[in-house]
N, C-alpha and C. Protein backbone atom coordinates (compact mmCIF):
# COMPACT_ATOMS: atom_id res chain seq x y z
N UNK A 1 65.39 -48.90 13.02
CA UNK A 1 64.66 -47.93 12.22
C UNK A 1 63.40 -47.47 12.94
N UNK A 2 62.41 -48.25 13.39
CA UNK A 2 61.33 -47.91 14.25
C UNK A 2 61.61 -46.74 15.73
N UNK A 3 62.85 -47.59 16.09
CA UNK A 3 63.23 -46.72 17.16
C UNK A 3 63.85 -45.02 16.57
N UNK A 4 64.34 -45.09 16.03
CA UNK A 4 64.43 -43.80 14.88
C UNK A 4 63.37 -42.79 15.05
N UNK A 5 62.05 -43.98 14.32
CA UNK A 5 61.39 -42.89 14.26
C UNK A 5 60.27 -42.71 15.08
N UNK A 6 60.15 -43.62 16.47
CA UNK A 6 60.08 -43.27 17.25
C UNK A 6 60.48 -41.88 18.11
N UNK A 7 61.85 -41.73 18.21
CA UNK A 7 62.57 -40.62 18.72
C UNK A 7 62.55 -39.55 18.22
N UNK A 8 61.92 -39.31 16.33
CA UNK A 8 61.63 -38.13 15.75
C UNK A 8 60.30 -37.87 15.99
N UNK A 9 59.19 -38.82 16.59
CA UNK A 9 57.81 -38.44 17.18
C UNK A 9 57.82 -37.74 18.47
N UNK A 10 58.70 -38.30 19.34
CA UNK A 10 58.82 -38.10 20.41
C UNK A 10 59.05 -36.20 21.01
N UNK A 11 59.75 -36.34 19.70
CA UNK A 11 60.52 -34.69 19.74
C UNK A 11 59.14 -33.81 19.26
N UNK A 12 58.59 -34.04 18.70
CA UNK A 12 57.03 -33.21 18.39
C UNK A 12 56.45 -32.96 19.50
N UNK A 13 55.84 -32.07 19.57
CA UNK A 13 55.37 -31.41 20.61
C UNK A 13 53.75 -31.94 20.67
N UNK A 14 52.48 -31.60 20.89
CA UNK A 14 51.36 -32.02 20.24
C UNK A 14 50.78 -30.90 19.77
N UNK A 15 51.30 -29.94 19.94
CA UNK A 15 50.14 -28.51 19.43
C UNK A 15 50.69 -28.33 17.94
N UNK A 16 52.20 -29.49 17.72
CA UNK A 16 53.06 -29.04 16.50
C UNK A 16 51.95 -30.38 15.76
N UNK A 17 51.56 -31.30 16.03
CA UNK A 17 50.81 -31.89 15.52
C UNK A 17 49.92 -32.19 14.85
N UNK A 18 48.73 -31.10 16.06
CA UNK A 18 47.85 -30.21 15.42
C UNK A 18 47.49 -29.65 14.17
N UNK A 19 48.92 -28.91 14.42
CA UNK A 19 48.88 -27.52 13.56
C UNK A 19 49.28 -28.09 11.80
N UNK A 20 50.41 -29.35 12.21
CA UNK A 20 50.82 -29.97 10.98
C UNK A 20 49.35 -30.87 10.40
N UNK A 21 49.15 -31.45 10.98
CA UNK A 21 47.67 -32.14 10.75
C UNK A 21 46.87 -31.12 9.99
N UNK A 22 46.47 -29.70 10.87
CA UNK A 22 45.58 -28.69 10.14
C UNK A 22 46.37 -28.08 8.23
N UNK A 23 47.60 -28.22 8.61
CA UNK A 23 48.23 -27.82 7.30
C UNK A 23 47.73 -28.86 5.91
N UNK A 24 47.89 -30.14 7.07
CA UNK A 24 47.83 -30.93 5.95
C UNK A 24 46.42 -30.93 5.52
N UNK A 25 45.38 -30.90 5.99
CA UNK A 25 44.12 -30.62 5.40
C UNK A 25 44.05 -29.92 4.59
N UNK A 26 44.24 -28.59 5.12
CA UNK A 26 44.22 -27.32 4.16
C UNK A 26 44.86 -27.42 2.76
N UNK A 27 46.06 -28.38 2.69
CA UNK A 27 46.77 -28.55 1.45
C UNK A 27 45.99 -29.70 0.55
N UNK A 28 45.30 -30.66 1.48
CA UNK A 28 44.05 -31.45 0.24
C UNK A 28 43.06 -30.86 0.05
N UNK A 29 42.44 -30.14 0.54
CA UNK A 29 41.30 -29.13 0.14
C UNK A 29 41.66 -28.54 -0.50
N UNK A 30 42.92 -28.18 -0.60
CA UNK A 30 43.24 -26.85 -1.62
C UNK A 30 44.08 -26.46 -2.52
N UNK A 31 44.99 -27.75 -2.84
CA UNK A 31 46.06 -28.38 -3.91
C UNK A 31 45.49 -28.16 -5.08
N UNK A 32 46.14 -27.36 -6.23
CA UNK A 32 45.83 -27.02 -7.23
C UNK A 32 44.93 -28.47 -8.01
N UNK A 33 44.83 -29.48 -8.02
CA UNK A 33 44.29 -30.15 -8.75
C UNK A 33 42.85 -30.36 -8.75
N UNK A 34 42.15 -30.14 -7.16
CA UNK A 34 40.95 -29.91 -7.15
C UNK A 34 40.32 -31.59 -7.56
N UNK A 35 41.32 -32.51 -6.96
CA UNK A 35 40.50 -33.95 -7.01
C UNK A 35 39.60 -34.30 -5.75
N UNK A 36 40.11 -33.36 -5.00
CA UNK A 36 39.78 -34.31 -3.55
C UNK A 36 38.71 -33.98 -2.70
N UNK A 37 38.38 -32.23 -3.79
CA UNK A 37 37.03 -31.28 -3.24
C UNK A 37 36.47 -31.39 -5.12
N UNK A 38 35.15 -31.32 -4.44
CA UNK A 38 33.95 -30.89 -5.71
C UNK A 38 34.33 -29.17 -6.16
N UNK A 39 34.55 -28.71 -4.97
CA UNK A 39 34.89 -27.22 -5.34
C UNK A 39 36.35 -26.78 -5.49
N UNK A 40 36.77 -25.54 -6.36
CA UNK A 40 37.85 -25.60 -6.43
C UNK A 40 38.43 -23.95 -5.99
N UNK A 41 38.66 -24.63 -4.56
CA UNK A 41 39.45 -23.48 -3.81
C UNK A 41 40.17 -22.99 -4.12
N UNK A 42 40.88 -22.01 -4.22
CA UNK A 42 42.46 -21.28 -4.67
C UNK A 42 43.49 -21.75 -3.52
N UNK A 43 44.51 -21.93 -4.42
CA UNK A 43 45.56 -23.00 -3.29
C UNK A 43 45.87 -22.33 -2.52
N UNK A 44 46.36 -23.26 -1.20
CA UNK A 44 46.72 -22.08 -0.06
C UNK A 44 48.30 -22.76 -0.06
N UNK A 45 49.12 -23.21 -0.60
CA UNK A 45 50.11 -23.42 -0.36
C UNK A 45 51.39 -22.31 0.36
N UNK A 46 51.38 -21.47 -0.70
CA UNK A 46 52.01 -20.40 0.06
C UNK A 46 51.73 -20.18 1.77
N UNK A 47 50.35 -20.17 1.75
CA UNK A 47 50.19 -19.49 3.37
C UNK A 47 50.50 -20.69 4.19
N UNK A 48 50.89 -22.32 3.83
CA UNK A 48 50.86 -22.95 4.28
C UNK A 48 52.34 -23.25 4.72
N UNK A 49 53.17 -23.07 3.98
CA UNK A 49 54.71 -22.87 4.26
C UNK A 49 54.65 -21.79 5.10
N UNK A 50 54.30 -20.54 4.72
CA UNK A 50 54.61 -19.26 5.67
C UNK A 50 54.28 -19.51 6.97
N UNK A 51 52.97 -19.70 7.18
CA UNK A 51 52.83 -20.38 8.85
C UNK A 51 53.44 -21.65 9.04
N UNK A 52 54.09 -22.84 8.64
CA UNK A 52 54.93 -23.85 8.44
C UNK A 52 56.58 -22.60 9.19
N UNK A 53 56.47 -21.85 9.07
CA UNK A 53 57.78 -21.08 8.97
C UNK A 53 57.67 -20.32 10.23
N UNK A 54 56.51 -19.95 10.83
CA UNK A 54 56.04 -19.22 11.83
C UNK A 54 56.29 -20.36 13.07
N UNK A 55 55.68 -21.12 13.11
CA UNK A 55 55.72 -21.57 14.00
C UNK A 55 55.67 -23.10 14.35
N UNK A 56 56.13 -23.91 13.20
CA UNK A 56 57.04 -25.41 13.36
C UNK A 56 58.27 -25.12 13.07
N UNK A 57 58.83 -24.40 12.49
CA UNK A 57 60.18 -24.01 11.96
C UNK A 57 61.50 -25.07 11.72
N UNK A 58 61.14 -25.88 12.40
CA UNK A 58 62.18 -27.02 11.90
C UNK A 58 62.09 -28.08 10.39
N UNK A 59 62.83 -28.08 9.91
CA UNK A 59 62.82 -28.07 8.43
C UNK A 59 62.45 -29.82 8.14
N UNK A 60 62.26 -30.31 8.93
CA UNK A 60 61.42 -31.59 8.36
C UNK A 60 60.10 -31.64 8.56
N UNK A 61 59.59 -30.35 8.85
CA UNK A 61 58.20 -30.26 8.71
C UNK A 61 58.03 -29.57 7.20
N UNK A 62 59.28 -29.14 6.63
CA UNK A 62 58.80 -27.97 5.67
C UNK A 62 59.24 -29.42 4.77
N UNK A 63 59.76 -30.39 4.82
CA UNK A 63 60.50 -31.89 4.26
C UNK A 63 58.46 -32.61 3.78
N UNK A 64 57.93 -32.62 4.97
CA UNK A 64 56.84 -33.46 4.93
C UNK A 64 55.67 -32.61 4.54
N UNK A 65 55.42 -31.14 4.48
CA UNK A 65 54.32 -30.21 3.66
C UNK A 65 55.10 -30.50 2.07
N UNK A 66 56.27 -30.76 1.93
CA UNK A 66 56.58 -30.58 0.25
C UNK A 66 56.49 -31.90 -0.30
N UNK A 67 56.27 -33.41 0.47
CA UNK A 67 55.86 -34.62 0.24
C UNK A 67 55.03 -34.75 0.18
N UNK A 68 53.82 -34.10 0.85
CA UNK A 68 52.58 -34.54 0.60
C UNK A 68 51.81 -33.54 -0.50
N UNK A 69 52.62 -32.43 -0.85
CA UNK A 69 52.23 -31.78 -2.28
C UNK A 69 52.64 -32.53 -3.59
N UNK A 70 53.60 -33.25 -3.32
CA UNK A 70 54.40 -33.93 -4.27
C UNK A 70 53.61 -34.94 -4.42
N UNK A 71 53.06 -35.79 -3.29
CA UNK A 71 52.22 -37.22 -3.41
C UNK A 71 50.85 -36.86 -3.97
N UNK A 72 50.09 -35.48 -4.04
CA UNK A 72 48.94 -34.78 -4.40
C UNK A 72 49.28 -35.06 -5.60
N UNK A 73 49.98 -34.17 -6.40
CA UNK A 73 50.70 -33.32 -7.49
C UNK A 73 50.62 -34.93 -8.67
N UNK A 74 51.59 -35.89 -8.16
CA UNK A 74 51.68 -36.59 -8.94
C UNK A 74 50.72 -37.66 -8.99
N UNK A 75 49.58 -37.98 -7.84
CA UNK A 75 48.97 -38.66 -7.87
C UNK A 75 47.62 -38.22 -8.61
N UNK A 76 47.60 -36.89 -8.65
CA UNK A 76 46.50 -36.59 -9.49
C UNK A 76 46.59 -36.88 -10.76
N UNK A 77 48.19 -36.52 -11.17
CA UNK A 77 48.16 -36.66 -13.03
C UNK A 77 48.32 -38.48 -13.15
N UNK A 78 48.36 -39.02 -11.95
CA UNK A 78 47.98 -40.32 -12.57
C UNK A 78 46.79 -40.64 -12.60
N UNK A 79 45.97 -39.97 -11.78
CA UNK A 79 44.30 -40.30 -11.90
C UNK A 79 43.96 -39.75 -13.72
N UNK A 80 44.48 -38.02 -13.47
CA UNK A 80 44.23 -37.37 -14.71
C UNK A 80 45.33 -37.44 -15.15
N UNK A 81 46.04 -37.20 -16.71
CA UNK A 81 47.20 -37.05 -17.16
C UNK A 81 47.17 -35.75 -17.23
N UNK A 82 45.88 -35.39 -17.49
CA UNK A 82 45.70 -33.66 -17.83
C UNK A 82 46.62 -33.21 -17.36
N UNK A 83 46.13 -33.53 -15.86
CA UNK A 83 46.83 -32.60 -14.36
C UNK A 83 48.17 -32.48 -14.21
N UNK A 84 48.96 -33.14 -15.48
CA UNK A 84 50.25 -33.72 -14.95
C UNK A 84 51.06 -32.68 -16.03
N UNK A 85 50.22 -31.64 -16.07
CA UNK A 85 51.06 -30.86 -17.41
C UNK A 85 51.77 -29.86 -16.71
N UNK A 86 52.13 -29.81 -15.52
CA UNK A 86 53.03 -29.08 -14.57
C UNK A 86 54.28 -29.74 -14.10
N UNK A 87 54.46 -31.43 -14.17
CA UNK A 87 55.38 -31.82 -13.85
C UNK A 87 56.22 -32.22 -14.84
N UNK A 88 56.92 -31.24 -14.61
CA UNK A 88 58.52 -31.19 -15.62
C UNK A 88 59.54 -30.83 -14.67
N UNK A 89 60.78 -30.72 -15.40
CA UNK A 89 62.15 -30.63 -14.34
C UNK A 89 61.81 -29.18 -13.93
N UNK A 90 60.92 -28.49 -14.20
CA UNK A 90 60.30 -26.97 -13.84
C UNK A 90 60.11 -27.39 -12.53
N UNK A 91 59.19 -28.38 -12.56
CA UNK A 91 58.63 -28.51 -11.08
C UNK A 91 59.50 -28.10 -9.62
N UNK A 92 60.76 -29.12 -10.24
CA UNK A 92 61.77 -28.32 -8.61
C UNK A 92 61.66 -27.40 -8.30
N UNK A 93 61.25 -26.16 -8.94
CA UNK A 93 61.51 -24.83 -8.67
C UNK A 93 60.42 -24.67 -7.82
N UNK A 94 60.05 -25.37 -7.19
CA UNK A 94 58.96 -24.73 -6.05
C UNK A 94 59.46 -25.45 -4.84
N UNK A 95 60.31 -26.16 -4.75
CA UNK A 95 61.19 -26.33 -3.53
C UNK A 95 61.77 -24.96 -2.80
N UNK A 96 62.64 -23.95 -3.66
CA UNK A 96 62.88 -22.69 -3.41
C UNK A 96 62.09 -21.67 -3.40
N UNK A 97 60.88 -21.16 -4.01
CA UNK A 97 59.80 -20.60 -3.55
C UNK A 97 58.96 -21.06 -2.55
N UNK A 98 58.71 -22.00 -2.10
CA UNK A 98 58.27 -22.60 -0.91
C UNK A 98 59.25 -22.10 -0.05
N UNK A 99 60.34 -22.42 0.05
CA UNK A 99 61.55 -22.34 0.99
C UNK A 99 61.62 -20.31 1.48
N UNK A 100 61.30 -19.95 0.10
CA UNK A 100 60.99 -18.26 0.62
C UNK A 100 60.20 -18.15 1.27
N UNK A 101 58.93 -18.66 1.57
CA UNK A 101 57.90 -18.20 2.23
C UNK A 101 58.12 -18.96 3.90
N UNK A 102 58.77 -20.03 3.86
CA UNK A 102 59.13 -20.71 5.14
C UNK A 102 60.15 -19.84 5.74
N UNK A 103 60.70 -18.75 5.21
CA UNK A 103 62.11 -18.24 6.18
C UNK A 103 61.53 -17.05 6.10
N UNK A 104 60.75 -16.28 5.32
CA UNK A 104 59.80 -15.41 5.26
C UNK A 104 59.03 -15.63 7.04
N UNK A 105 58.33 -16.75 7.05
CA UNK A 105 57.69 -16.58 8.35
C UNK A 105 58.87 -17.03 9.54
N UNK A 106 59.60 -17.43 9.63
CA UNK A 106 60.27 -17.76 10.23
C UNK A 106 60.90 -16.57 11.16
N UNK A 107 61.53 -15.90 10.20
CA UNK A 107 62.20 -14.35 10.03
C UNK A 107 61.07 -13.87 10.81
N UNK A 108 59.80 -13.40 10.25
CA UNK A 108 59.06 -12.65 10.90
C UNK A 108 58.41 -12.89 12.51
N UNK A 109 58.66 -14.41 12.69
CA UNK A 109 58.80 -14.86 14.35
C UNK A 109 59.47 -14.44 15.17
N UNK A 110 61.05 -14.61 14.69
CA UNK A 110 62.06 -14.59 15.13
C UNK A 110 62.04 -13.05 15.74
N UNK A 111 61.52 -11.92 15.11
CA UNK A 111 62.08 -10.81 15.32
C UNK A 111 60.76 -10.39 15.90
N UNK A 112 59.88 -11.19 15.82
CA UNK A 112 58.33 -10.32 16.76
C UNK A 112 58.20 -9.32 15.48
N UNK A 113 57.64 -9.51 14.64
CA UNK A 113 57.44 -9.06 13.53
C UNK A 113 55.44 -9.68 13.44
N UNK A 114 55.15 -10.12 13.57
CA UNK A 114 53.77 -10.92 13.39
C UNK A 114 52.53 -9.63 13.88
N UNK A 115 52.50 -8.47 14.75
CA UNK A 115 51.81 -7.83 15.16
C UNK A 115 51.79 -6.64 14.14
N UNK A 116 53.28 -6.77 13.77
CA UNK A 116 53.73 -5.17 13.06
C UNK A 116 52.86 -5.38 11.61
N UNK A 117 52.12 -4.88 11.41
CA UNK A 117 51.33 -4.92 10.10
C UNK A 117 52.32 -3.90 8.99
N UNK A 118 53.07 -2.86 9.14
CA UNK A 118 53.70 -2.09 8.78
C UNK A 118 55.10 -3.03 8.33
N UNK A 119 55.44 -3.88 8.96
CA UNK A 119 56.77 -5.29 8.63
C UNK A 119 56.24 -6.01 7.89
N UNK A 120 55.15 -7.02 8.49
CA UNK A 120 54.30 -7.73 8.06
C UNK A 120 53.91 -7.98 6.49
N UNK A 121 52.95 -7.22 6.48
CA UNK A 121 52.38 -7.18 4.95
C UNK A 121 54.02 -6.83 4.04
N UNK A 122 54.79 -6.15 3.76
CA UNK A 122 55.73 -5.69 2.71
C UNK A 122 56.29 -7.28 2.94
N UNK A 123 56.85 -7.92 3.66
CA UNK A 123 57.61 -9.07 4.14
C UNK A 123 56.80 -9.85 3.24
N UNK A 124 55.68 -10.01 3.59
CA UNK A 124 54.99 -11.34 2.92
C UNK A 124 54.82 -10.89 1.64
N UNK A 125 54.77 -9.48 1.13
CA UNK A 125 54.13 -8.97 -0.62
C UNK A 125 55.71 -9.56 -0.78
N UNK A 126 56.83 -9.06 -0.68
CA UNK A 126 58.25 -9.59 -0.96
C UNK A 126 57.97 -10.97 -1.17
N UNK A 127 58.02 -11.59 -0.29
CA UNK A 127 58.50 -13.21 -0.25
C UNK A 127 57.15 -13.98 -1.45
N UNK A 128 56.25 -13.72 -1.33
CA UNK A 128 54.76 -14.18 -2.52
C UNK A 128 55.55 -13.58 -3.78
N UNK A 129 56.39 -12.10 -3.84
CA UNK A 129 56.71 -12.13 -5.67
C UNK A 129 58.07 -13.29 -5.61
N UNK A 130 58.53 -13.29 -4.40
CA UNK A 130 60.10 -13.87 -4.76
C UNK A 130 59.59 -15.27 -5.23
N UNK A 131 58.36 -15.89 -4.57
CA UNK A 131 58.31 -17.52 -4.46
C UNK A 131 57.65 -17.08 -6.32
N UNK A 132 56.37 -16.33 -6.21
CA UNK A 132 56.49 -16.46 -8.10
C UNK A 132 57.21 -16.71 -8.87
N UNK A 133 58.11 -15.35 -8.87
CA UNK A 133 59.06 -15.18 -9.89
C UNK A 133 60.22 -16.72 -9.59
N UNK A 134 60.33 -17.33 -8.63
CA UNK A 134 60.99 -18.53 -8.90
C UNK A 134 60.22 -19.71 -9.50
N UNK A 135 58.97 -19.82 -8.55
CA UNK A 135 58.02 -20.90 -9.55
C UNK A 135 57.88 -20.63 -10.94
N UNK A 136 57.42 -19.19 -11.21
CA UNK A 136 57.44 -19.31 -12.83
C UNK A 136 58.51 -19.18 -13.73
N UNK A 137 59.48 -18.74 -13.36
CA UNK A 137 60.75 -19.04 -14.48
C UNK A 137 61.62 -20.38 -14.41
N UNK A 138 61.27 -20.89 -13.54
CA UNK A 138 61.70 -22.15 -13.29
C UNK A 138 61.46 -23.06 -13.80
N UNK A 139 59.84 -22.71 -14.56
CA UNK A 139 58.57 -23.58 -15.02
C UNK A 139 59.50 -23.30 -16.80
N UNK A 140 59.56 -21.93 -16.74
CA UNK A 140 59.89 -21.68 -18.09
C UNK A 140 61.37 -22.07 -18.71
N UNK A 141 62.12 -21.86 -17.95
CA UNK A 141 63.67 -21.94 -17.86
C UNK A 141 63.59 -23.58 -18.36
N UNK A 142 62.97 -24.53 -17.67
CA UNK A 142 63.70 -25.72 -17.25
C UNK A 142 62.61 -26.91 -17.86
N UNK A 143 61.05 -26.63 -18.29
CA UNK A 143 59.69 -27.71 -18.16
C UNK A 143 60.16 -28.00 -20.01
N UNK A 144 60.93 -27.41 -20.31
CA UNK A 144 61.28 -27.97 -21.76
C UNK A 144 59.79 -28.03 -22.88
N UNK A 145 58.80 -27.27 -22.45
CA UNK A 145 57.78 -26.48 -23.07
C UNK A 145 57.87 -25.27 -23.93
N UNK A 146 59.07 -24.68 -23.93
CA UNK A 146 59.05 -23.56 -24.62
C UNK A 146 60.32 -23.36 -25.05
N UNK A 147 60.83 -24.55 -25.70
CA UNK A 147 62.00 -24.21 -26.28
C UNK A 147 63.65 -23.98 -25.55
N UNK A 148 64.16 -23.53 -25.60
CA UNK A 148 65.41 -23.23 -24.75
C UNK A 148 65.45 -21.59 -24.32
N UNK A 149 64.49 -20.98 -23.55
CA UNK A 149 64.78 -19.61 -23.64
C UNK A 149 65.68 -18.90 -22.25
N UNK A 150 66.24 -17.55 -22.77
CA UNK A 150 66.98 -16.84 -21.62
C UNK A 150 66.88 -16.86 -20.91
N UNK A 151 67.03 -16.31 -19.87
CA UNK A 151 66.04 -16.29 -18.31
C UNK A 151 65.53 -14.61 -18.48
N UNK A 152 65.99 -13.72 -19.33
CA UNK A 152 65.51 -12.77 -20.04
C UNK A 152 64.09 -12.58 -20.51
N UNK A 153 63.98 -13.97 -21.22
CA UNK A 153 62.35 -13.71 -22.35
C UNK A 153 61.92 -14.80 -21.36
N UNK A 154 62.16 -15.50 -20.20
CA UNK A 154 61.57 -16.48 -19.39
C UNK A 154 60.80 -15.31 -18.37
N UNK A 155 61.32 -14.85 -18.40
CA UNK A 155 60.51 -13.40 -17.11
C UNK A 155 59.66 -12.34 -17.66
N UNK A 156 59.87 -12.44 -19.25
CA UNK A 156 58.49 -11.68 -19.72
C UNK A 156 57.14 -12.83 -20.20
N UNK A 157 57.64 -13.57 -19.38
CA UNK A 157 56.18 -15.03 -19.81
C UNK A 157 55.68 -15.14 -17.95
N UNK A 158 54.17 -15.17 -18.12
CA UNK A 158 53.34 -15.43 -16.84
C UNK A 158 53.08 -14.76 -15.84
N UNK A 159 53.37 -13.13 -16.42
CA UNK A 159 53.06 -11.99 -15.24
C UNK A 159 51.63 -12.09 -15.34
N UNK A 160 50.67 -12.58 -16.03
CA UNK A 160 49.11 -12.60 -16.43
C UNK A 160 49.02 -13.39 -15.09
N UNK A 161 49.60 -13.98 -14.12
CA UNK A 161 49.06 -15.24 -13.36
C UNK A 161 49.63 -14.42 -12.25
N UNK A 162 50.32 -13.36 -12.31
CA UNK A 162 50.42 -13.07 -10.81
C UNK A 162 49.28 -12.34 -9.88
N UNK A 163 48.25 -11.60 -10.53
CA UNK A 163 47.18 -10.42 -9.80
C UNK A 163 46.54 -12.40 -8.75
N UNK A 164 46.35 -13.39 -9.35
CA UNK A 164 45.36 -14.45 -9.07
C UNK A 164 46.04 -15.07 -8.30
N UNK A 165 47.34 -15.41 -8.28
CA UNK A 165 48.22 -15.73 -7.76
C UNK A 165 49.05 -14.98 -6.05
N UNK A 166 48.99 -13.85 -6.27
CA UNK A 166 49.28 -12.51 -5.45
C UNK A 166 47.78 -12.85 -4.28
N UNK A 167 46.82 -12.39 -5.38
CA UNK A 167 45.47 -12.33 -4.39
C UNK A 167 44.91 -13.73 -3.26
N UNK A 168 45.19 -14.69 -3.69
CA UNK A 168 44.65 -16.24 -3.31
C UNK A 168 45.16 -16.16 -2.38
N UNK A 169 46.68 -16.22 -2.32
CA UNK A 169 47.83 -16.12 -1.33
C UNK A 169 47.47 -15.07 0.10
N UNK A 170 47.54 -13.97 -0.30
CA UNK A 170 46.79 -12.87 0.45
C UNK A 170 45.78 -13.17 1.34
N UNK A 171 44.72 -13.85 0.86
CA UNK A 171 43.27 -14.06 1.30
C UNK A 171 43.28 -14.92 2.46
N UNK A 172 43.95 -16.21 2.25
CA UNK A 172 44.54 -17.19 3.14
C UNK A 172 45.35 -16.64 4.30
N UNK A 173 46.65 -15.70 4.04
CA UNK A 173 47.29 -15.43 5.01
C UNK A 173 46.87 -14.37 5.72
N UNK A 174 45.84 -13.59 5.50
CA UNK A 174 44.93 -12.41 6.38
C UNK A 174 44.26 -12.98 6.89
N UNK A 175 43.51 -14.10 6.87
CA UNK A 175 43.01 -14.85 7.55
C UNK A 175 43.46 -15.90 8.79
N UNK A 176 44.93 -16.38 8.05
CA UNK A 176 45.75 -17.01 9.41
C UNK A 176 46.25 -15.95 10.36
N UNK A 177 46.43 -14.44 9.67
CA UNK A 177 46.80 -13.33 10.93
C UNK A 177 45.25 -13.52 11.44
N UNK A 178 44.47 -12.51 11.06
CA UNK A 178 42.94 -12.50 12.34
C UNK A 178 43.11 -13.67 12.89
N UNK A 179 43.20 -14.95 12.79
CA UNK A 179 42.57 -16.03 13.12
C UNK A 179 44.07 -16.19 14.74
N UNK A 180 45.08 -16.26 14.41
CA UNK A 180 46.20 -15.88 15.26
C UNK A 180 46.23 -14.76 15.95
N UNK A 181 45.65 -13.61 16.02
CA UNK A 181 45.07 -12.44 16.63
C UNK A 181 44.15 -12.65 17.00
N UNK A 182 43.43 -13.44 17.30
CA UNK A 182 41.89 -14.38 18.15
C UNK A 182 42.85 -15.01 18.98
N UNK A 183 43.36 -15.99 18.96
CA UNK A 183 43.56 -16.65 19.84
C UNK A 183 44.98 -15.88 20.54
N UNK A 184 45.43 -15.10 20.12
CA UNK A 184 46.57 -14.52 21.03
C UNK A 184 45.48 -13.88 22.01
N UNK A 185 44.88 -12.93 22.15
CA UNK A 185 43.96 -11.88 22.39
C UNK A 185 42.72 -12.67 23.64
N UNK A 186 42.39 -14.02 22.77
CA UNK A 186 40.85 -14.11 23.57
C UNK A 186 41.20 -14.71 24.76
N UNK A 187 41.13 -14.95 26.00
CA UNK A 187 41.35 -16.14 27.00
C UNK A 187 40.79 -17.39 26.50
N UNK A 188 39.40 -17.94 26.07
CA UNK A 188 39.11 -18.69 25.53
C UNK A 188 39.81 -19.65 25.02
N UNK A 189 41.05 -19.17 24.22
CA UNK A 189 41.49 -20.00 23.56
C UNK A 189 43.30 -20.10 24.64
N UNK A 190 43.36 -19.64 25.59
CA UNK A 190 44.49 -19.64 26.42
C UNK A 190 45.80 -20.83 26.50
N UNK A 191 44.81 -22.00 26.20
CA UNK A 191 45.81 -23.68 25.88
C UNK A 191 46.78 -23.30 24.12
N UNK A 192 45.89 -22.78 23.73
CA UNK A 192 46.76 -22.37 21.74
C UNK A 192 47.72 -21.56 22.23
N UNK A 193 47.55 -20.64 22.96
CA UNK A 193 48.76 -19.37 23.73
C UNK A 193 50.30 -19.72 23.62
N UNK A 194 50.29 -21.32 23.90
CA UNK A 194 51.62 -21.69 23.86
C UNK A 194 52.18 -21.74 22.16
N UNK A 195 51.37 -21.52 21.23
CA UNK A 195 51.68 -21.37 20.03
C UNK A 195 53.14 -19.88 19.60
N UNK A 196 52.70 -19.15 20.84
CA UNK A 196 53.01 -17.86 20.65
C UNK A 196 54.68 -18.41 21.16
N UNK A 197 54.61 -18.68 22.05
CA UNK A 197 56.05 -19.36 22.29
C UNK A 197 56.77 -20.57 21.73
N UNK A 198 56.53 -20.99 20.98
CA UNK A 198 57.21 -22.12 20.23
C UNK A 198 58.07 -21.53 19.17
């Protein structure tokens, strides 16, 4: 078993390390529960799969960003119970909205899509309503909170959460473009360069 997982370290690159390391920060700073900061950031999850999708792309990285939301998620509502008023059989449904935004960036690697702001932005407004509209009817369909409803009257519940939802998302991933348009661009940062090729 050690040797196992030895041989799945081995295969990591170190800039994939990095970058997974930096994800994982960004996802305790910024995990909807707001235990682990005094302040309460707007989650960056989305942008965290999408670049998860850009440029680790192998799917046990997108395995270990959805474990350590999961180990957040539930470890908070055991600190708080409050917090725990999201985990219902709803919850799965962010396995597949996550999973949109990971093939979302993926896709947009693959094809040299990352410069095209004209690809770009519609790609990511797409894949942010697709991962919604699955997180929230999923929540509604399945968290056994609201009765047994259609998937009809499940999709006229929680459009109020998308402008906050839409925007957070946004803010984060305009920021991982500039911030990826720095280091493509500057020499300075010439060792990250190999990011562009992975």
């Amino acid at each position: 078993m050690l040797n196992k997982i030895k041989r799945v370290i081995m295969k990591i690159n170190k800039l994939e390390i990095y970058l997974l390391a930096g994800l994982f920060i960004l996802m305790i700073l910024t995990r909807g529960s707001h235990i682990t900061t005094p302040y309460s950031l707007p989650d960056a999850s989305l942008a965290i799969f999408l670049i998860g999708g850009i440029y680790l792309k192998n799917f046990r990285f997108f395995i270990a960003l959805f474990l350590l939301g999961l180990f957040i998620d539930f470890g908070a509502s055991a600190l708080n119970p409050k917090l725990g008023f999201c985990l219902t059989n709803g919850y799965w449904g962010l396995i597949p909205a996550y999973a949109s935004l990971w093939i979302c960036g993926y896709f947009l690697k693959k094809q040299k899509y990352l410069q095209k702001l004209s690809i770009f932005i519609p790609s990511i407004s797409v894949a942010v309503v697709v991962a919604f509209l699955i997180s929230t009817h999923t929540y509604y369909l399945f968290s056994g909170r609201f009765g047994s409803p259609s998937f009809i009257e499940s999709i006229l519940h929680g459009w109020e959460y998308l402008p906050q939802y839409f925007l957070s998302s946004f803010i984060y991933i305009s920021l991982f473009w500039l911030t990826q348009n720095i280091i493509i661009k500057n020499k300075i940062f010439s060792n990250f360069k190999k990011f562009k090729s992975l």
